[in-house]
PDB file of N, CA and C in Angstrom:
ATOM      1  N   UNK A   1      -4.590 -26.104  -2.034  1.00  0.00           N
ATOM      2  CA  UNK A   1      -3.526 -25.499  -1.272  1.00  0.00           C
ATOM      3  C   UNK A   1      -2.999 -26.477  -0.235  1.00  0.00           C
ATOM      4  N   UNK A   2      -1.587 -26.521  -0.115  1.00  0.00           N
ATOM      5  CA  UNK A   2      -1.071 -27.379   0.999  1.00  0.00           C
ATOM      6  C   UNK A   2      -1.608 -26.645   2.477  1.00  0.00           C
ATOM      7  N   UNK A   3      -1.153 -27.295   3.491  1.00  0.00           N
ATOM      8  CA  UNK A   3      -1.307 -27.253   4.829  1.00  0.00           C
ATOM      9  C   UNK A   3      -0.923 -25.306   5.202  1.00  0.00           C
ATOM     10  N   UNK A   4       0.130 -25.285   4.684  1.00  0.00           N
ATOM     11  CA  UNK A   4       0.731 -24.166   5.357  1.00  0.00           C
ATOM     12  C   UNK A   4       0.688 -23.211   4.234  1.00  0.00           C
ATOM     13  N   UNK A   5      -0.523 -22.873   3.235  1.00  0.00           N
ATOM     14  CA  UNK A   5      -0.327 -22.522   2.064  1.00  0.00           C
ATOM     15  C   UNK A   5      -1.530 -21.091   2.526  1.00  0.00           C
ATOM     16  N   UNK A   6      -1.622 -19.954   2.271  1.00  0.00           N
ATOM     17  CA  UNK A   6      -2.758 -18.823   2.485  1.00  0.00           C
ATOM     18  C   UNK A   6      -2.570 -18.301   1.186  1.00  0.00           C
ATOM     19  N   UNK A   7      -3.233 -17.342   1.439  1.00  0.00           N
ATOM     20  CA  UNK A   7      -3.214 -16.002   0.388  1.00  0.00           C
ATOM     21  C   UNK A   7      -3.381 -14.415   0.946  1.00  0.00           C
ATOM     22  N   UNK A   8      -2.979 -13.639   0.418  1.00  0.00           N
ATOM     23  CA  UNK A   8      -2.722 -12.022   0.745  1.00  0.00           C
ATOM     24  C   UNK A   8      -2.924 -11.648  -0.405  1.00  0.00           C
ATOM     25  N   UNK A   9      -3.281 -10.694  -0.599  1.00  0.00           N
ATOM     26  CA  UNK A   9      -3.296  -9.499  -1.992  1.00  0.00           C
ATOM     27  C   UNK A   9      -2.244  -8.445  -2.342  1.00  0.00           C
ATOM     28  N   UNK A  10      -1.596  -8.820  -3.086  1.00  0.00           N
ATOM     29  CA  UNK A  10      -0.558  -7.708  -4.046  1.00  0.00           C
ATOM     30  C   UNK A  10      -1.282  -6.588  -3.915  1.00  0.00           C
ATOM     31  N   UNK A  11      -0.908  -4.989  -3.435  1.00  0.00           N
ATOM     32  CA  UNK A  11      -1.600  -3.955  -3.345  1.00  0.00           C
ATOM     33  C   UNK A  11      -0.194  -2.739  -4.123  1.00  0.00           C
ATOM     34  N   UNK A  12      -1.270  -2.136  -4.215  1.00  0.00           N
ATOM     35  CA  UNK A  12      -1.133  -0.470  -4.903  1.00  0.00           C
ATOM     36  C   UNK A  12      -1.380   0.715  -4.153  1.00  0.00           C
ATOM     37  N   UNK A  13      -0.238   1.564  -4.341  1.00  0.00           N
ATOM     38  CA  UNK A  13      -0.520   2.487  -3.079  1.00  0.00           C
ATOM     39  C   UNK A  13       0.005   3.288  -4.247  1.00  0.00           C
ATOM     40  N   UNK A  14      -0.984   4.656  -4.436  1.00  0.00           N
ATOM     41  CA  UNK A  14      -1.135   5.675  -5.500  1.00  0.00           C
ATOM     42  C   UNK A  14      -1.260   6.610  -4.984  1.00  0.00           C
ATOM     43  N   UNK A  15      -0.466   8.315  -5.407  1.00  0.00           N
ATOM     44  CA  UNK A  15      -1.267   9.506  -4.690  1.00  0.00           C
ATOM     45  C   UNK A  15      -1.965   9.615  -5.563  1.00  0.00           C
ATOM     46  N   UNK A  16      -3.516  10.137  -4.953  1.00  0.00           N
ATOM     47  CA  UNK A  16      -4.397  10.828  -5.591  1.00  0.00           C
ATOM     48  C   UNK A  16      -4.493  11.844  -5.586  1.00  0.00           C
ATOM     49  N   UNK A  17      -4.048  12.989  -4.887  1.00  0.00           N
ATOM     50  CA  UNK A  17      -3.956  13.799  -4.455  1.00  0.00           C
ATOM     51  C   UNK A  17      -3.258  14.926  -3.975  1.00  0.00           C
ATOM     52  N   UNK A  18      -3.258  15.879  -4.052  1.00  0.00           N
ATOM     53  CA  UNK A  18      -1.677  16.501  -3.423  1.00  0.00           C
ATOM     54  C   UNK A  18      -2.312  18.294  -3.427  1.00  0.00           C
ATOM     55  N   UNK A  19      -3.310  18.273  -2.066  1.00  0.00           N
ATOM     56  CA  UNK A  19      -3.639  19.863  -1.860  1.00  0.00           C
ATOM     57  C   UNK A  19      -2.457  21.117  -1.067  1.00  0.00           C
ATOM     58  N   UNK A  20      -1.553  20.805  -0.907  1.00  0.00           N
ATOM     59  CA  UNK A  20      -0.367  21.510  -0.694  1.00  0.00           C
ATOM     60  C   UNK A  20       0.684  21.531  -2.120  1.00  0.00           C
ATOM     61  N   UNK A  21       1.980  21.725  -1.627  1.00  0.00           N
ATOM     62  CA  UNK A  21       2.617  21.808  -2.538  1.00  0.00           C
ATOM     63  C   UNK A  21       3.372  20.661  -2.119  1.00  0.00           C
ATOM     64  N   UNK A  22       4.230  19.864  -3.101  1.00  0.00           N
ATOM     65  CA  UNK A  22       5.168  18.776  -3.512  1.00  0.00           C
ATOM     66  C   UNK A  22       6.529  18.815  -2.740  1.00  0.00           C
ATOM     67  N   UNK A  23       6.394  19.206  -1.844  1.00  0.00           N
ATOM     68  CA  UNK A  23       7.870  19.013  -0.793  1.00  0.00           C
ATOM     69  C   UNK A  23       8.773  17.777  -1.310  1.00  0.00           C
ATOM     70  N   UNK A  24       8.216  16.720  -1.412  1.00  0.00           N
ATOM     71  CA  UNK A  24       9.006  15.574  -1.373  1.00  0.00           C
ATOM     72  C   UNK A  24       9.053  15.335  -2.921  1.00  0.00           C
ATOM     73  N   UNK A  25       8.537  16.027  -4.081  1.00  0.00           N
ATOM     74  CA  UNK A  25       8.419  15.871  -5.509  1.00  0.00           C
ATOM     75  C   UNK A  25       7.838  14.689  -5.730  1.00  0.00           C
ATOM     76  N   UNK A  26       6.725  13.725  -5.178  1.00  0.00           N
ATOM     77  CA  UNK A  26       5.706  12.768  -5.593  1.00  0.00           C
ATOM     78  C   UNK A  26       4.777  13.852  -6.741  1.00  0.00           C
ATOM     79  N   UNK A  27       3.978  13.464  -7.730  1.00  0.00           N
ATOM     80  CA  UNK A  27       3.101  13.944  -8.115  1.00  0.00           C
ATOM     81  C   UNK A  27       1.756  12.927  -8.105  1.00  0.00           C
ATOM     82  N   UNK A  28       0.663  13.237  -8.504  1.00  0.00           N
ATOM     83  CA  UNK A  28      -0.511  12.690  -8.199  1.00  0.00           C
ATOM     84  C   UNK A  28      -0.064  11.203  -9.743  1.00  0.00           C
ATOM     85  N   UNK A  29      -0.903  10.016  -9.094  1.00  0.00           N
ATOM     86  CA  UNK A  29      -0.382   9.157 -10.553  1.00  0.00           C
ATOM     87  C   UNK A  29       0.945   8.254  -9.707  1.00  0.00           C
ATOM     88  N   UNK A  30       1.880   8.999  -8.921  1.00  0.00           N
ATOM     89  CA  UNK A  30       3.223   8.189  -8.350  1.00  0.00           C
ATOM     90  C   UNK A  30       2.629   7.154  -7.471  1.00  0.00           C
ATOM     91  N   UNK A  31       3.247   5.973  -7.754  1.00  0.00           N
ATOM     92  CA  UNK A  31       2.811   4.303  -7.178  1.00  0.00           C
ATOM     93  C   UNK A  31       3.629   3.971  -6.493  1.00  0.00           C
ATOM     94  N   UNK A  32       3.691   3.013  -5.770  1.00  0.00           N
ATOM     95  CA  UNK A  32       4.312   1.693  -5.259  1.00  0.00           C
ATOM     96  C   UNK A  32       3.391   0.595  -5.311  1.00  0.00           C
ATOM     97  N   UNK A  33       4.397  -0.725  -5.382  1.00  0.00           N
ATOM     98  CA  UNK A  33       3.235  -1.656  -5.509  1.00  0.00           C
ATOM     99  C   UNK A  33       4.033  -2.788  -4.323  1.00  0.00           C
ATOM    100  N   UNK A  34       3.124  -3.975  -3.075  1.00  0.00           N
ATOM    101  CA  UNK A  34       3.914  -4.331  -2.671  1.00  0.00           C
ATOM    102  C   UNK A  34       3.064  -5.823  -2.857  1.00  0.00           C
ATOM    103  N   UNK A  35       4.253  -6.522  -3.629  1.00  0.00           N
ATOM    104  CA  UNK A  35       3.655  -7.787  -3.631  1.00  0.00           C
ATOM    105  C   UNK A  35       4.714  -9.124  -3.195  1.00  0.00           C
ATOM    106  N   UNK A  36       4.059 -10.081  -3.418  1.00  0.00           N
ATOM    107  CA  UNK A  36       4.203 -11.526  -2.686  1.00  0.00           C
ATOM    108  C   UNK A  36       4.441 -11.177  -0.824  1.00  0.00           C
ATOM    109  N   UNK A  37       3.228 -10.514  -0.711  1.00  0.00           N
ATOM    110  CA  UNK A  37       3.481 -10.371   0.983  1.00  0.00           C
ATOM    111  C   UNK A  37       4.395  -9.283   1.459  1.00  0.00           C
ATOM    112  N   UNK A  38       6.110  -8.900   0.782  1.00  0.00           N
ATOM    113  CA  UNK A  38       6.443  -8.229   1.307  1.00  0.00           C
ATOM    114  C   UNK A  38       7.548  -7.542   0.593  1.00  0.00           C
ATOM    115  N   UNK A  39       7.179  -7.683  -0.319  1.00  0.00           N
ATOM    116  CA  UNK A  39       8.756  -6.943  -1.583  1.00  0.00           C
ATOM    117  C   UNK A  39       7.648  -5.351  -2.553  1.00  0.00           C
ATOM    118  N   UNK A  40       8.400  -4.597  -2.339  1.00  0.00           N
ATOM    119  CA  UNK A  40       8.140  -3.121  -2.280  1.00  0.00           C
ATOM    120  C   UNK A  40       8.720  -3.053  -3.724  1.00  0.00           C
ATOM    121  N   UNK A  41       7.867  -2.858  -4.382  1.00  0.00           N
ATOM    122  CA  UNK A  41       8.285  -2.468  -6.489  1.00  0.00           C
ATOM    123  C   UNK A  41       7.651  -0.847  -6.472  1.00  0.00           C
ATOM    124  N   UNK A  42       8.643  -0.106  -6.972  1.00  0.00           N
ATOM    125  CA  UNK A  42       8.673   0.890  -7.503  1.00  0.00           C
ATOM    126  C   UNK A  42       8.918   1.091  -9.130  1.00  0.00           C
ATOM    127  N   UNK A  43       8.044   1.762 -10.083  1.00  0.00           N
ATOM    128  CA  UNK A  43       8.910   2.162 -11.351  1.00  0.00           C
ATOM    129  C   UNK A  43      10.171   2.761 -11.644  1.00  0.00           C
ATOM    130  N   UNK A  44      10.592   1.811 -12.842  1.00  0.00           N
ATOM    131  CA  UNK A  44      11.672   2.344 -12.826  1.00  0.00           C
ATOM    132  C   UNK A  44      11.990   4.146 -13.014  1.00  0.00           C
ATOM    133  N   UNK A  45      13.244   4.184 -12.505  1.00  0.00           N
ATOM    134  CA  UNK A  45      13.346   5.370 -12.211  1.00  0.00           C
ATOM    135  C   UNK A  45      12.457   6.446 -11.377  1.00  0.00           C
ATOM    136  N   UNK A  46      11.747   5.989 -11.011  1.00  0.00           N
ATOM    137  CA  UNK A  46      11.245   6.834  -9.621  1.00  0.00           C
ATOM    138  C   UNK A  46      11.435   6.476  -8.042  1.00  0.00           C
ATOM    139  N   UNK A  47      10.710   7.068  -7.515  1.00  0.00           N
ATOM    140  CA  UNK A  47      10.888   7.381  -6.004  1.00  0.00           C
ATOM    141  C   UNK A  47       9.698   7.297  -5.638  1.00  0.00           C
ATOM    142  N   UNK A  48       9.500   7.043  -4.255  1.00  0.00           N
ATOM    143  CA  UNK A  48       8.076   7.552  -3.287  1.00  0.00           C
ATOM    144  C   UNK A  48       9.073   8.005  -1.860  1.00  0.00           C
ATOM    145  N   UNK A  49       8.112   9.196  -1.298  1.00  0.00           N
ATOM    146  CA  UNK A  49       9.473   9.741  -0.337  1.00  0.00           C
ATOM    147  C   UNK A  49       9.075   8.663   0.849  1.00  0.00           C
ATOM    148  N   UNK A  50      10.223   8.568   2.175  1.00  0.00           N
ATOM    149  CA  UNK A  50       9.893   7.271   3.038  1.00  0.00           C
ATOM    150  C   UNK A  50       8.745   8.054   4.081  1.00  0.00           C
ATOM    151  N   UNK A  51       8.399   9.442   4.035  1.00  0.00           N
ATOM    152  CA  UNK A  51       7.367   9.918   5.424  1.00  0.00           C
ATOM    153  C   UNK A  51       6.424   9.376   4.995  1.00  0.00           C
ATOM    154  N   UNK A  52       6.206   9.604   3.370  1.00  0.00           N
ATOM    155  CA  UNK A  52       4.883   9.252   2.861  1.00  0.00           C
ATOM    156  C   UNK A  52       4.309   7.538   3.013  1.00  0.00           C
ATOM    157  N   UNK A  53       5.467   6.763   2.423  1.00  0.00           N
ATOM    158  CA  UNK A  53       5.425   5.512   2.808  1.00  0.00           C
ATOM    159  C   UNK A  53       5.158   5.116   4.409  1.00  0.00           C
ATOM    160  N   UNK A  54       6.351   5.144   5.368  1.00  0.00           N
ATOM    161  CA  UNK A  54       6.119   5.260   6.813  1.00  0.00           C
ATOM    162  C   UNK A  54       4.538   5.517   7.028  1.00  0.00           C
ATOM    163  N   UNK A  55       3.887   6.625   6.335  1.00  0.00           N
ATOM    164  CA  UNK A  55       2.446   6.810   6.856  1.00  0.00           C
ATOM    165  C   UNK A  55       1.183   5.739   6.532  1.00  0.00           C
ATOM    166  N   UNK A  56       1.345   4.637   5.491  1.00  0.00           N
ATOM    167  CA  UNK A  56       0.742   3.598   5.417  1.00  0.00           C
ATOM    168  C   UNK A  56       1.574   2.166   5.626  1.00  0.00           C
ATOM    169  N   UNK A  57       2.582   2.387   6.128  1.00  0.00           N
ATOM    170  CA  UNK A  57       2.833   0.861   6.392  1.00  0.00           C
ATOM    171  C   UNK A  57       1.936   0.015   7.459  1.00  0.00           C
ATOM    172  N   UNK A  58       1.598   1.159   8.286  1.00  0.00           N
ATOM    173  CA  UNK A  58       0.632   0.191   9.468  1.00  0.00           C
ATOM    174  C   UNK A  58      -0.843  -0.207   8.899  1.00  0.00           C
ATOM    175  N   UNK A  59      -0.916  -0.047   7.677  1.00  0.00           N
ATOM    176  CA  UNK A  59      -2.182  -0.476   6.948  1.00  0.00           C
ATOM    177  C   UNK A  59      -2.092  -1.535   5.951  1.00  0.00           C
ATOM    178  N   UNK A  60      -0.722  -1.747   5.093  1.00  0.00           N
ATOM    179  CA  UNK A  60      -0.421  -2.728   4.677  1.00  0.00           C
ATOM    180  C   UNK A  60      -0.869  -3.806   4.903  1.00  0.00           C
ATOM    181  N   UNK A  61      -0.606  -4.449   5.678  1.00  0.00           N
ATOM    182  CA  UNK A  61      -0.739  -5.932   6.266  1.00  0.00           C
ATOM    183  C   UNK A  61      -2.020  -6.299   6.569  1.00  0.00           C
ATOM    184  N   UNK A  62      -2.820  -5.397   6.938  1.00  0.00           N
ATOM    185  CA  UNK A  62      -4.366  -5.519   7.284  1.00  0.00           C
ATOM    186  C   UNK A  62      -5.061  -5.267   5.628  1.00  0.00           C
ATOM    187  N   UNK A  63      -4.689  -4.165   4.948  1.00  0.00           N
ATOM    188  CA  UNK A  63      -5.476  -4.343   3.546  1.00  0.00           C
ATOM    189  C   UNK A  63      -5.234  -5.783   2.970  1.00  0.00           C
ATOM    190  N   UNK A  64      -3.924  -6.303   2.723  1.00  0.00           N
ATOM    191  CA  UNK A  64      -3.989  -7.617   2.437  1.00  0.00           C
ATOM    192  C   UNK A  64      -4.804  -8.648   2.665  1.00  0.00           C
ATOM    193  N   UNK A  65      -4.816  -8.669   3.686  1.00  0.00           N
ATOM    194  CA  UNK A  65      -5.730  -9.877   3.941  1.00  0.00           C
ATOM    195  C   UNK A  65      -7.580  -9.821   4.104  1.00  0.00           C
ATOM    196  N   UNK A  66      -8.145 -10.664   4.040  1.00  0.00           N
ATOM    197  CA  UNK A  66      -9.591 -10.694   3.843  1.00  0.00           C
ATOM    198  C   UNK A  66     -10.593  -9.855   4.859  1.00  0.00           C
ATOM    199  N   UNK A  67     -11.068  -9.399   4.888  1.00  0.00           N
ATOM    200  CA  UNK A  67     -11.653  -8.359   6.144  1.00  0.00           C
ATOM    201  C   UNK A  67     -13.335  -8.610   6.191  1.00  0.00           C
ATOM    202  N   UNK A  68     -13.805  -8.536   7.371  1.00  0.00           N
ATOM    203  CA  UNK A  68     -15.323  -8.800   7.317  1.00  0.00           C
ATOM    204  C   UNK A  68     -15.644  -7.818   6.791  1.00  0.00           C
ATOM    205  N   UNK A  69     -16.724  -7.838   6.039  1.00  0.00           N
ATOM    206  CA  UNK A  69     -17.627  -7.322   5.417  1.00  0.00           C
ATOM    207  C   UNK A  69     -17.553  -5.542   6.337  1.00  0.00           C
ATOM    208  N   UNK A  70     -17.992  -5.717   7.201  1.00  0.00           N
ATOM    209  CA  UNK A  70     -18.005  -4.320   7.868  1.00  0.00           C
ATOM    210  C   UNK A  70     -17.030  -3.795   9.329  1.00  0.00           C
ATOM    211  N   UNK A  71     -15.854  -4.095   8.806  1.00  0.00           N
ATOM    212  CA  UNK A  71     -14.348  -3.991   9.170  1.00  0.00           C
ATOM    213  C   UNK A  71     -14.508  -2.686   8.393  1.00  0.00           C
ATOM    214  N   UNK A  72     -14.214  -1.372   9.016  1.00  0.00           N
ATOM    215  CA  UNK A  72     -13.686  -0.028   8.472  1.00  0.00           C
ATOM    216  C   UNK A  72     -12.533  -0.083   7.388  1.00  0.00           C
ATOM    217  N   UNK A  73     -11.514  -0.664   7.880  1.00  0.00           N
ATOM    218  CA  UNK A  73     -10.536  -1.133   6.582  1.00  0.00           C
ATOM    219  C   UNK A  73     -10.933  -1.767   5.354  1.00  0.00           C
ATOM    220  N   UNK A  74     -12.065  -2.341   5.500  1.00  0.00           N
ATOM    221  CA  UNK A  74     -12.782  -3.136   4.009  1.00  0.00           C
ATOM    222  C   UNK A  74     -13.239  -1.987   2.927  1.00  0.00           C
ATOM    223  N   UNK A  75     -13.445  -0.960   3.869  1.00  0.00           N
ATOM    224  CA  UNK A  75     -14.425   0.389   2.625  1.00  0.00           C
ATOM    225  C   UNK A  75     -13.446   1.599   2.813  1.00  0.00           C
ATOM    226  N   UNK A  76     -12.625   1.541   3.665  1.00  0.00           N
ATOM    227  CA  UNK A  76     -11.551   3.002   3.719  1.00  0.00           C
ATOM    228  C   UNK A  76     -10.269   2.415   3.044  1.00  0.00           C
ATOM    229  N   UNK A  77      -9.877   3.684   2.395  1.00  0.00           N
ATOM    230  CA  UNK A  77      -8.819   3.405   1.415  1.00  0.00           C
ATOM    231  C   UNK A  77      -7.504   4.574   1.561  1.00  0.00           C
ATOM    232  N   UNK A  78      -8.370   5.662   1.991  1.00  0.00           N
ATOM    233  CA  UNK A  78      -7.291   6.988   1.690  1.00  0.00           C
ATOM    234  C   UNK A  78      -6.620   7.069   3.036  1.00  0.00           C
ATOM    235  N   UNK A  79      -5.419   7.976   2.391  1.00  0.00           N
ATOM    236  CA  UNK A  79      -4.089   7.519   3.385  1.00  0.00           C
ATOM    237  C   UNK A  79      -3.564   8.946   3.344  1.00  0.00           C
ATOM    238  N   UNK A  80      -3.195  10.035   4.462  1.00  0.00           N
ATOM    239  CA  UNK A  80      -2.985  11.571   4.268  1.00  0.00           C
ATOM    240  C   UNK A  80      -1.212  10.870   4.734  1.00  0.00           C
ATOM    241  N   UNK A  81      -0.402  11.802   4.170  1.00  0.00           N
ATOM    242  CA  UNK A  81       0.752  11.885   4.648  1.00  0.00           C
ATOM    243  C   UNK A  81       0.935  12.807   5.730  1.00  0.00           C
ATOM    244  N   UNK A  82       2.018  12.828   6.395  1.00  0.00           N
ATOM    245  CA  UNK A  82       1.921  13.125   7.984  1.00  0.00           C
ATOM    246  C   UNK A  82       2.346  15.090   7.753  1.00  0.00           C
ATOM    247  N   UNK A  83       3.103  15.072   6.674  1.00  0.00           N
ATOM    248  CA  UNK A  83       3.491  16.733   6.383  1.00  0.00           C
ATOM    249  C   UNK A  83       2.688  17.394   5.754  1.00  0.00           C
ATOM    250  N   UNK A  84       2.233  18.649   6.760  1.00  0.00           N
ATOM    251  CA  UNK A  84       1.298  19.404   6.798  1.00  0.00           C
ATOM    252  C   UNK A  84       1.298  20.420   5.418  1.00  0.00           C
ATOM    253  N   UNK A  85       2.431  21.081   5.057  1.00  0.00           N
ATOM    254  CA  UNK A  85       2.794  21.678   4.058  1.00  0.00           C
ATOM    255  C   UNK A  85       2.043  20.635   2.659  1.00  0.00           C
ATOM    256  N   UNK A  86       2.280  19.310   2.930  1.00  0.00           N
ATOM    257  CA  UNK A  86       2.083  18.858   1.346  1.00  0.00           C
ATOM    258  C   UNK A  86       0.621  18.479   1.398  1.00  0.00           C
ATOM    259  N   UNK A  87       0.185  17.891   2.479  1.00  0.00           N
ATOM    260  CA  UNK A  87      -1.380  17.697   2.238  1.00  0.00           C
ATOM    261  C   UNK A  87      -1.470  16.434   1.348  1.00  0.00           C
ATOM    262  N   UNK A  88      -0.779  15.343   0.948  1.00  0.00           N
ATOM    263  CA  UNK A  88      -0.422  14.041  -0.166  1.00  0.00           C
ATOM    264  C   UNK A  88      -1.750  13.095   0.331  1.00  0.00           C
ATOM    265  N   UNK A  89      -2.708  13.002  -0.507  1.00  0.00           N
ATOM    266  CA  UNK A  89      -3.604  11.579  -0.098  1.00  0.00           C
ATOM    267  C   UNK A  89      -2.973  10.398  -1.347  1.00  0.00           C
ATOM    268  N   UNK A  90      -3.226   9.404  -0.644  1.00  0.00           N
ATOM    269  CA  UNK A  90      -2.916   8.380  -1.312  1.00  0.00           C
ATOM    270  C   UNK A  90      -3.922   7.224  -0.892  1.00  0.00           C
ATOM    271  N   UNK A  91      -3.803   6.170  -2.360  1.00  0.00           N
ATOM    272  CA  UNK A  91      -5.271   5.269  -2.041  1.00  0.00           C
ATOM    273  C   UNK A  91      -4.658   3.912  -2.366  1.00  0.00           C
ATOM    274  N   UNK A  92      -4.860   3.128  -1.034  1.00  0.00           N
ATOM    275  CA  UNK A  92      -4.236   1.851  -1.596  1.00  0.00           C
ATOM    276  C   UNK A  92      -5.147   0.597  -1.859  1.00  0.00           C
ATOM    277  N   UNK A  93      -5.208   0.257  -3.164  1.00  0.00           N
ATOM    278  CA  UNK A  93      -5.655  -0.725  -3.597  1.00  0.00           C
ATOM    279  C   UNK A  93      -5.399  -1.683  -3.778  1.00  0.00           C
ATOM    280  N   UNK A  94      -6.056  -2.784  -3.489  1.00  0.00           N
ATOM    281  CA  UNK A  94      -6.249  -4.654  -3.771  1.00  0.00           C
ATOM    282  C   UNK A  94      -5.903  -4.613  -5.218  1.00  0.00           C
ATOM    283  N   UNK A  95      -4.758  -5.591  -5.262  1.00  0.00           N
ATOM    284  CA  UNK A  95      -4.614  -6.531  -7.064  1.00  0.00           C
ATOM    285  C   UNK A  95      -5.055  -7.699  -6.868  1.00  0.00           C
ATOM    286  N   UNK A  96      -4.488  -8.391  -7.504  1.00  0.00           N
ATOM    287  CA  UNK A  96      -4.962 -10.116  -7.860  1.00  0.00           C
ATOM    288  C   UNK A  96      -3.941 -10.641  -6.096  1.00  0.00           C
ATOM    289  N   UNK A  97      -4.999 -11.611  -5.678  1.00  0.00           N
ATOM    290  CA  UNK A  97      -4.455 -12.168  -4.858  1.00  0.00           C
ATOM    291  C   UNK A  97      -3.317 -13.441  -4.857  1.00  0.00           C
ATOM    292  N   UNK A  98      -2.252 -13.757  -4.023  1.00  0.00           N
ATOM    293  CA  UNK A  98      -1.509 -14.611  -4.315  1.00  0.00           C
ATOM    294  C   UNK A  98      -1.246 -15.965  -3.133  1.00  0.00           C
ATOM    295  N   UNK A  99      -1.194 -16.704  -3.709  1.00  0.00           N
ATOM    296  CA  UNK A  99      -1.094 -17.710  -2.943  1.00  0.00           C
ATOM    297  C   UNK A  99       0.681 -17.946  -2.545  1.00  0.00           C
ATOM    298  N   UNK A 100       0.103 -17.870  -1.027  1.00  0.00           N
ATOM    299  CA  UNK A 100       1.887 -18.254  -0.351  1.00  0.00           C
ATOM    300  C   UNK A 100       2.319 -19.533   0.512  1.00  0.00           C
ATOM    301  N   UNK A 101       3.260 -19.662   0.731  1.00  0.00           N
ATOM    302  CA  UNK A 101       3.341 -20.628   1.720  1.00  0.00           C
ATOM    303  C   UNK A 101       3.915 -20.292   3.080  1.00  0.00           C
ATOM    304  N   UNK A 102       4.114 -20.327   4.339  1.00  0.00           N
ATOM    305  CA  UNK A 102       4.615 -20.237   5.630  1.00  0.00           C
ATOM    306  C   UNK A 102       5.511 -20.538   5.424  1.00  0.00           C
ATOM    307  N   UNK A 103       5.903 -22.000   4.879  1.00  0.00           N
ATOM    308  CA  UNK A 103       7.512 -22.281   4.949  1.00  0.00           C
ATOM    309  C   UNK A 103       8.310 -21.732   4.478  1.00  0.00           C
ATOM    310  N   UNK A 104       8.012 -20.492   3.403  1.00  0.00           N
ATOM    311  CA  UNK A 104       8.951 -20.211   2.186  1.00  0.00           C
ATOM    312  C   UNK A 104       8.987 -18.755   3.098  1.00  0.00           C
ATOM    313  N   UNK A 105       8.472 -18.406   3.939  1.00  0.00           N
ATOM    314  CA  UNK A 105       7.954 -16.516   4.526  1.00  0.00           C
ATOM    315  C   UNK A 105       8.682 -16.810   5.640  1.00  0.00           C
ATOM    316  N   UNK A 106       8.528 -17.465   6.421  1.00  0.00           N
ATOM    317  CA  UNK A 106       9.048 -17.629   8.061  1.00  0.00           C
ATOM    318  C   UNK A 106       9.592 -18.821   8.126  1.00  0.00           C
TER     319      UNK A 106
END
């Protein structure tokens, strides 16, 4: 790796869950995936609603990157959406990690 070269992990953010009812029409199985650091892929033709998203973005950036061993974020995964009616867990998972550069990000 050059000087200014790291790595982050491409992640998956999945509901698992959904003990209310579907306000926002996600069903359990609905993804996002956000990779090279910061580009947000959805399947085609679907949606993820933005409360649900909004409710793990502040976890993003920390699942990415490498975490000590007994960092709470290293073994917690599930993510509740903030609307009470839907009850939505979602679990975001590590893919293959990617190598970036600083110069090409900032």
């Amino acid at each position: 790796m050059s000087s200014d070269s790291f790595q982050l992990y491409d992640l998956r953010v999945t509901v698992v869950e959904i003990r209310g009812r579907s306000v926002c029409g996600l069903s359990v199985g609905d993804w996002f995936e956000v990779r090279n650091s910061s580009r947000l892929l959805l399947p085609p033709d679907r949606h993820f609603c933005v409360y649900a998203l909004a409710s793990v973005l502040p976890l993003l950036a920390a699942k990415q990157r490498e975490l000590a061993e007994n960092d709470w974020l290293a073994s917690d995964s599930l993510v509740a959406c903030p609307d009470p009616e839907e009850q939505l867990i979602m679990k975001i998972e590590r893919l293959a990690p990617v190598d970036l550069r600083k110069s090409e990000l900032t």
